[in-house]
Protein backbone atom coordinates (compact mmCIF):
# COMPACT_ATOMS: atom_id res chain seq x y z
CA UNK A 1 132.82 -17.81 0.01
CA UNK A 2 134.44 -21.31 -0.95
CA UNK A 3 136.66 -20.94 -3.95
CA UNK A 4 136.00 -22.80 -7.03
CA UNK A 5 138.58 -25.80 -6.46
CA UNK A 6 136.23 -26.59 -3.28
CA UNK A 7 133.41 -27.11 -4.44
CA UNK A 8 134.22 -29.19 -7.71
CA UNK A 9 136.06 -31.88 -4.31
CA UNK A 10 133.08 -31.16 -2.58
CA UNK A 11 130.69 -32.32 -5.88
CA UNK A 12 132.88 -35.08 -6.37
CA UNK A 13 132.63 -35.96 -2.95
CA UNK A 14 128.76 -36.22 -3.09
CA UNK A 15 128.75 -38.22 -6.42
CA UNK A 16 130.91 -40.86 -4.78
CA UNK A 17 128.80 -40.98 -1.81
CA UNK A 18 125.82 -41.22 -4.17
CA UNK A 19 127.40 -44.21 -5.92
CA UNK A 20 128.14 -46.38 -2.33
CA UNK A 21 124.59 -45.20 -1.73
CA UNK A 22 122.69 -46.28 -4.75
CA UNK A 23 124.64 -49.29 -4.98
CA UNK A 24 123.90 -50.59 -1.55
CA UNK A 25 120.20 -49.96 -2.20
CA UNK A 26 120.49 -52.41 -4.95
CA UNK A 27 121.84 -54.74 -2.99
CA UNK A 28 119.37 -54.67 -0.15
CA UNK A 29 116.59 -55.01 -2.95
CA UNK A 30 117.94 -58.11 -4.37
CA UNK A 31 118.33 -59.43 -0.93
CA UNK A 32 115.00 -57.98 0.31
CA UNK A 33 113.14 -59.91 -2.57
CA UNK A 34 114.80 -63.41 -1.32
CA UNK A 35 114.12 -62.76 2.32
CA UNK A 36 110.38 -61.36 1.96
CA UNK A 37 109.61 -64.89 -0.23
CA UNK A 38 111.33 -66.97 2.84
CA UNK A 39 109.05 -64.74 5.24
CA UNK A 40 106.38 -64.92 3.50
CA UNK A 41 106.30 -68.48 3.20
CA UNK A 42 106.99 -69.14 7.03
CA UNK A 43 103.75 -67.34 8.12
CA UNK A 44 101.63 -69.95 6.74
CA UNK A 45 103.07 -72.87 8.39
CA UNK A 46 103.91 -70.90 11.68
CA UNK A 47 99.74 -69.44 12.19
CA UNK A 48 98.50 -73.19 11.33
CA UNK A 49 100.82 -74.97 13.55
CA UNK A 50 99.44 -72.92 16.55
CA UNK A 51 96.23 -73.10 15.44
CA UNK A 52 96.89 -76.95 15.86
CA UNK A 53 98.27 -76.94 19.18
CA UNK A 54 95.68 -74.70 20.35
CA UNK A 55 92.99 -77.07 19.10
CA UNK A 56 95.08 -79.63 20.81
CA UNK A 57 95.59 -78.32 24.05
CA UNK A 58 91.56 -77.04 24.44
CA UNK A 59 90.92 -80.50 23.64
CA UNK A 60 92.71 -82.65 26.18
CA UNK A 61 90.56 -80.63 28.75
CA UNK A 62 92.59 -82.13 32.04
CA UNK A 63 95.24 -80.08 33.35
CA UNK A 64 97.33 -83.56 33.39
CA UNK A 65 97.68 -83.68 29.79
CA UNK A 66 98.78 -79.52 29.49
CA UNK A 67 102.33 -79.43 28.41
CA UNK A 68 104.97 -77.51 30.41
CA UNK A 69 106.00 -75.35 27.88
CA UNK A 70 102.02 -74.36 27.34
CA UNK A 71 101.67 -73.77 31.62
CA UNK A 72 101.63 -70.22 33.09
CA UNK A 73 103.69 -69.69 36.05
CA UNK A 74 104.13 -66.65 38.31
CA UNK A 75 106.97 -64.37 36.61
CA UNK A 76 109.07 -63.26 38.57
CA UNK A 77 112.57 -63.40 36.37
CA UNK A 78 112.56 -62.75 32.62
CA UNK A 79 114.80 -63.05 29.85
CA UNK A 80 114.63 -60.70 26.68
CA UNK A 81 115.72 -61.65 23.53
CA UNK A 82 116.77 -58.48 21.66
CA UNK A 83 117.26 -59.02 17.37
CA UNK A 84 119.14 -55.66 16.29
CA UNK A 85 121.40 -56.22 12.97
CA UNK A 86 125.28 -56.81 12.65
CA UNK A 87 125.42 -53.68 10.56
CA UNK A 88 124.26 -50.04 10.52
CA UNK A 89 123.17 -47.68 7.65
CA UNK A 90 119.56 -48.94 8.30
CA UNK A 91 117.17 -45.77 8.94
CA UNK A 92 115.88 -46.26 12.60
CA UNK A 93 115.67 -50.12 12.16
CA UNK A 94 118.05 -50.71 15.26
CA UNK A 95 117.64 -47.72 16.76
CA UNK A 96 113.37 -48.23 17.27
CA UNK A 97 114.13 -51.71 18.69
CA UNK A 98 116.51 -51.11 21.16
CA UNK A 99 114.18 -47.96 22.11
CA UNK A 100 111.98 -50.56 22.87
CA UNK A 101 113.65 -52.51 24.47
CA UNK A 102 114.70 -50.18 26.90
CA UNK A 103 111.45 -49.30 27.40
CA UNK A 104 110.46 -53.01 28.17
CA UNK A 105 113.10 -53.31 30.93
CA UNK A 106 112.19 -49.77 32.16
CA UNK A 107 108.53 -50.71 32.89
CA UNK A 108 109.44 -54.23 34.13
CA UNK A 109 111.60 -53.23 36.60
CA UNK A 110 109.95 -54.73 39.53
CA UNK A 111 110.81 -58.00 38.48
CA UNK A 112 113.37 -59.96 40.43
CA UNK A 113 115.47 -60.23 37.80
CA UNK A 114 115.29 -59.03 33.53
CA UNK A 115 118.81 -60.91 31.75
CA UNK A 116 119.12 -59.98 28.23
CA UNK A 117 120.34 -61.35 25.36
CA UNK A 118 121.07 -60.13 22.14
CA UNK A 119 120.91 -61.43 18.73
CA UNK A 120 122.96 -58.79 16.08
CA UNK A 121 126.46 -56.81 16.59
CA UNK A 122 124.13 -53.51 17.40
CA UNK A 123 122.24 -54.26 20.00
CA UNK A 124 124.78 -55.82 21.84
CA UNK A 125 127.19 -52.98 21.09
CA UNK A 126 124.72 -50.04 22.48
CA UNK A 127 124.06 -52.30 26.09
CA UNK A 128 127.65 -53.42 26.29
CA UNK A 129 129.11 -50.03 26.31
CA UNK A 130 125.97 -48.73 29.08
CA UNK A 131 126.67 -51.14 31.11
CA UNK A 132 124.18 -52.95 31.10
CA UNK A 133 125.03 -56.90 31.83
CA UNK A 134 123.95 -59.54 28.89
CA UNK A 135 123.44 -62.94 29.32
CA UNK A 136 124.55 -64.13 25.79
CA UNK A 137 125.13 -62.89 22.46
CA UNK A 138 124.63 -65.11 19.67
CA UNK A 139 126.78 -63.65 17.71
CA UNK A 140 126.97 -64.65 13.83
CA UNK A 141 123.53 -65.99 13.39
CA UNK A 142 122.60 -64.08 10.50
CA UNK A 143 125.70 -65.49 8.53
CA UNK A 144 124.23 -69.13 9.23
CA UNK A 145 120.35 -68.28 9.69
CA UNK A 146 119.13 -71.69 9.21
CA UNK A 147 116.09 -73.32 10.96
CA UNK A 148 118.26 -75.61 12.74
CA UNK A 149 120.53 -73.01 14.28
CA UNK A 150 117.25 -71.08 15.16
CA UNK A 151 116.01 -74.47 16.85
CA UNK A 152 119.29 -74.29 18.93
CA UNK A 153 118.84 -71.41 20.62
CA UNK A 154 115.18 -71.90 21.54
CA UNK A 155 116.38 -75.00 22.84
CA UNK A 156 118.45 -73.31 25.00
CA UNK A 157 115.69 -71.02 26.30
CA UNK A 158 113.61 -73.63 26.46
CA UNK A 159 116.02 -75.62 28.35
CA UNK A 160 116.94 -72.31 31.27
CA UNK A 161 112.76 -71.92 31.00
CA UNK A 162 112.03 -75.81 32.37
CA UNK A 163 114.87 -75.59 34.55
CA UNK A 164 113.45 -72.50 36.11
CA UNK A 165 116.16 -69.90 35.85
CA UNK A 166 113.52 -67.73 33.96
CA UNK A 167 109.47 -67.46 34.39
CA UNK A 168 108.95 -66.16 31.04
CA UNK A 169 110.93 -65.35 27.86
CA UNK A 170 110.42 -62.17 25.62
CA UNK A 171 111.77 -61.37 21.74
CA UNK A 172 111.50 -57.72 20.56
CA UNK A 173 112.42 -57.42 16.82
CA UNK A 174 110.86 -55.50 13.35
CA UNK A 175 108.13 -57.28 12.29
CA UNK A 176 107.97 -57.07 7.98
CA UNK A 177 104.89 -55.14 7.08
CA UNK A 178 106.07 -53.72 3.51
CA UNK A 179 109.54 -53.05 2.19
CA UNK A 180 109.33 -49.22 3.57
CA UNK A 181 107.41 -50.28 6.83
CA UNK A 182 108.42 -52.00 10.00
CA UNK A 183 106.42 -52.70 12.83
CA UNK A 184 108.53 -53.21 16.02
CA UNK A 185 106.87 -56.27 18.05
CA UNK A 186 107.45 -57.89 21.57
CA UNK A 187 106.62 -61.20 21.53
CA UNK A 188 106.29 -63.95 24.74
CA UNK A 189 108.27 -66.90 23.39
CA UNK A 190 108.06 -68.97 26.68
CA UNK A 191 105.57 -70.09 27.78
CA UNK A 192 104.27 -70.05 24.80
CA UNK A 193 100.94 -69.11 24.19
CA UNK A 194 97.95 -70.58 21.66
CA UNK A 195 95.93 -68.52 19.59
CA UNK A 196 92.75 -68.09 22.09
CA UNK A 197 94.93 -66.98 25.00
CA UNK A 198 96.89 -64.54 22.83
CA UNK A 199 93.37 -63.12 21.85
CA UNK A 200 92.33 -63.10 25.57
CA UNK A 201 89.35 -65.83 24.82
CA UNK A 202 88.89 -69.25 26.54
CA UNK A 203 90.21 -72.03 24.61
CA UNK A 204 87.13 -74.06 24.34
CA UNK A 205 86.06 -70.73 22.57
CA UNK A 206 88.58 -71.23 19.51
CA UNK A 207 85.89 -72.14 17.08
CA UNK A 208 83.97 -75.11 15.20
CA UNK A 209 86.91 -76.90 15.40
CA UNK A 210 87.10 -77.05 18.59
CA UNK A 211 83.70 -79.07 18.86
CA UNK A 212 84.99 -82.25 16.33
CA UNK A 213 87.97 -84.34 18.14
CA UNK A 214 90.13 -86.35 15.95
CA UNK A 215 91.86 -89.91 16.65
CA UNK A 216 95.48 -89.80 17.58
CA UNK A 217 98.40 -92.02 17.39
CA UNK A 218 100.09 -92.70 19.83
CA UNK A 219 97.67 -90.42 21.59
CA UNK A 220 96.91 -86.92 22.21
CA UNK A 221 99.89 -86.30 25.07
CA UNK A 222 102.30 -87.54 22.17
CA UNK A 223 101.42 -85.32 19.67
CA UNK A 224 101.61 -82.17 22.09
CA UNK A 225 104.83 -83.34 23.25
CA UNK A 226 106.49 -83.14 19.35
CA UNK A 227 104.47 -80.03 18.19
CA UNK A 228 104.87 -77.77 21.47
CA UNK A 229 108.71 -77.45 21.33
CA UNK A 230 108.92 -77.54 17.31
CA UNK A 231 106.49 -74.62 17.50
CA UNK A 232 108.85 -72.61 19.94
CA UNK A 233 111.39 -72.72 17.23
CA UNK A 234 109.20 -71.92 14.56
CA UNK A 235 108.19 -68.75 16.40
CA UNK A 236 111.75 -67.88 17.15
CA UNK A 237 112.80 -68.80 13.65
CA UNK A 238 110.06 -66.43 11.76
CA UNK A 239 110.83 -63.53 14.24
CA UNK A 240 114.69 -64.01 12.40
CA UNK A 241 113.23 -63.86 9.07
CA UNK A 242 111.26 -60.60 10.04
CA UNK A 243 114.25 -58.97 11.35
CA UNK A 244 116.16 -60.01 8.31
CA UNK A 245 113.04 -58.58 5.85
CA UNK A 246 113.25 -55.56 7.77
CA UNK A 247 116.73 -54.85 8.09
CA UNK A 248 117.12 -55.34 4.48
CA UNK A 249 113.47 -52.87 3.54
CA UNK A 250 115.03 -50.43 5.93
CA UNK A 251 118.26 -50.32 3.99
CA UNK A 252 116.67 -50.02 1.29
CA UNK A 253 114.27 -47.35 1.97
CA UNK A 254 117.48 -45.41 3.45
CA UNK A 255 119.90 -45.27 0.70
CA UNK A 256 116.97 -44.60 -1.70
CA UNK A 257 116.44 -41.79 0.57
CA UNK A 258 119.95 -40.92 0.65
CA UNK A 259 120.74 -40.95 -2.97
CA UNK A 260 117.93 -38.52 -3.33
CA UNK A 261 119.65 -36.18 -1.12
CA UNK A 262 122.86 -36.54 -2.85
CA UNK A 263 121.16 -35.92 -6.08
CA UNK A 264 119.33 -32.96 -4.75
CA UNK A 265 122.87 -31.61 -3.23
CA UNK A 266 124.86 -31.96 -6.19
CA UNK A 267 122.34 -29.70 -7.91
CA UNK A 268 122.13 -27.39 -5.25
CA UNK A 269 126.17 -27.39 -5.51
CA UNK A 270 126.11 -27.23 -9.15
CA UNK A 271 124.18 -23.98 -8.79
CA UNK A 272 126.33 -22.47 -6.65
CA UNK A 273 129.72 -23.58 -8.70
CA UNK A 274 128.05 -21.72 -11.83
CA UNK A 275 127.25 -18.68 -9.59
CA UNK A 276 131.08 -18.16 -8.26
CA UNK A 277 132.46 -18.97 -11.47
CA UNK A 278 129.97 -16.24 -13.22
CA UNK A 279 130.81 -13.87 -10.52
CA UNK A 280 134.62 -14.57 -10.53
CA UNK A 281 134.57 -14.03 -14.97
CA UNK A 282 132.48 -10.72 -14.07
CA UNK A 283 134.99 -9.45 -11.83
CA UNK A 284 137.91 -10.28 -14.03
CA UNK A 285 135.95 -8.55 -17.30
CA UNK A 286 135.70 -5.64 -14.82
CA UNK A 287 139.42 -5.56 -13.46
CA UNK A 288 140.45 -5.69 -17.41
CA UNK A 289 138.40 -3.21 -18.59
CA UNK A 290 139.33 -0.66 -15.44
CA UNK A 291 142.63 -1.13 -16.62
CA UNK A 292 142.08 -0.67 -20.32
CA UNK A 293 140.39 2.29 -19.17
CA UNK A 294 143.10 3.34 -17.13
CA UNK A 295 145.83 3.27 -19.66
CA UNK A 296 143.73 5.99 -21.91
């Protein structure tokens, strides 16, 4: 049985830990709050702009006009983009990602060649020490998450995608559903695809609007060729924000969790403290009075 002294370190242990704990969850609220407002604000912009290009591109009709970043090729090397976070105490957040991840290159391993990169200290930690060869980390992208530095690394992937070093490029990362729920998501970047392919119908099958054309200036071509790659980094850039929602929910959800079970074991140590200090008075009163009996 653990003497008295122990367990009052070990309850003052678990009220410390329950401090770090319930103080980090309000941290990831406040941040949660400021990153669910920039998600939520993204989506919006992000759905209309393909609905745009996919109005666009089922209206130029020949094959001339189709954008490079919009044409199907054979795939036969891919690139996956994995967003873990820099730091742990998360739940399963990085954990259910690179899961999937491993199940992505797992089932894809017929390919000629699957290079990963990683976006987040975690991911790139767990495949580092497997041995498992990466590409390129951006490392320290969450410090300076901006839509410009988000733009420079899908240029980059757009840039290895036209050159043809890769067929097709992949993102797996946390999609935000609520603060406690996370959906994990892989997601084909390059080439990218418009609403009524990702749905598996025709183009010309996108709906009314399809049937009205509009005037363009310059022209059609010239509108494709600003929106396609500025919708690439949109798409990268909103995949960011969903990892950062998530990450943050996660944490959340986690040290909530955890500073229940701190609470719950300081009570359950508590109880026990009161039962070995009863116990050890009862066995003094007994030792005295044995002796006071002993002395008659």
């Amino acid at each position: 049985m653990a003497s008295l002294r122990d367990i009052r370190k070990r309850i003052r242990s678990v009220k410390n830990t329950r401090q770090i704990t319930k103080a980090m969850k309000m941290v990831s609220a406040a941040k949660l709050r400021k990153a669910q407002d920039a998600i939520l604000a993204a989506r919006p912009y992000a759905t209309t702009l393909d609905q745009i290009i996919s109005d666009l591109a089922a209206r130029a009709g020949d094959e001339s006009l189709a954008h490079p970043l919009l044409t199907a090729r054979p795939v036969r090397k891919v690139e996956l983009v994995l967003l873990t976070s820099d730091r742990g105490l998360a739940g399963g957040f990085n954990s259910n990602v690179i899961r999937r991840a491993n199940r992505f290159l797992y089932e894809n391993t017929a390919m000629e060649r699957i290079q990963l990169s990683t976006v987040g200290r975690k991911g790139n930690d767990f495949f580092r020490n497997r041995g498992q060869a990466i590409r390129k980390d951006f490392g320290g992208l969450y410090q300076r998450l901006s839509y410009r530095a988000a733009a420079d690394v899908a240029e980059e992937l757009v840039a290895s995608y036209l050159n043809g070093e890769v067929d097709a490029v992949h993102i797996v990362y946390n999609e935000f559903v609520t603060a406690i729920t996370q959906k994990v998501t892989v997601a084909q970047l390059l080439p990218l695809q418009t609403l009524g392919a990702a749905d598996g119908a025709a183009p010309t099958q996108a709906g009314p609007t399809a049937l009205v054309d509009f005037k363009y200036e310059p022209d059609r071509q010239a509108v494709l060729d600003r929106l396609v790659p500025q919708a690439v980094n949109i798409k990268l850039y909103r995949a960011l924000l969903e990892s950062v929602a998530s990450e943050h929910g996660a944490r959340m959800s986690a040290m909530e969790n955890a500073t229940s079970n701190a609470t719950d074991m300081i009570g359950s140590l508590t109880l026990t403290y009161n039962r070995t200090r009863q116990a050890v008075i009862t066995k003094e009163l007994m030792e005295i009075v044995s002796g006071a009996e002993a002395l008659k």
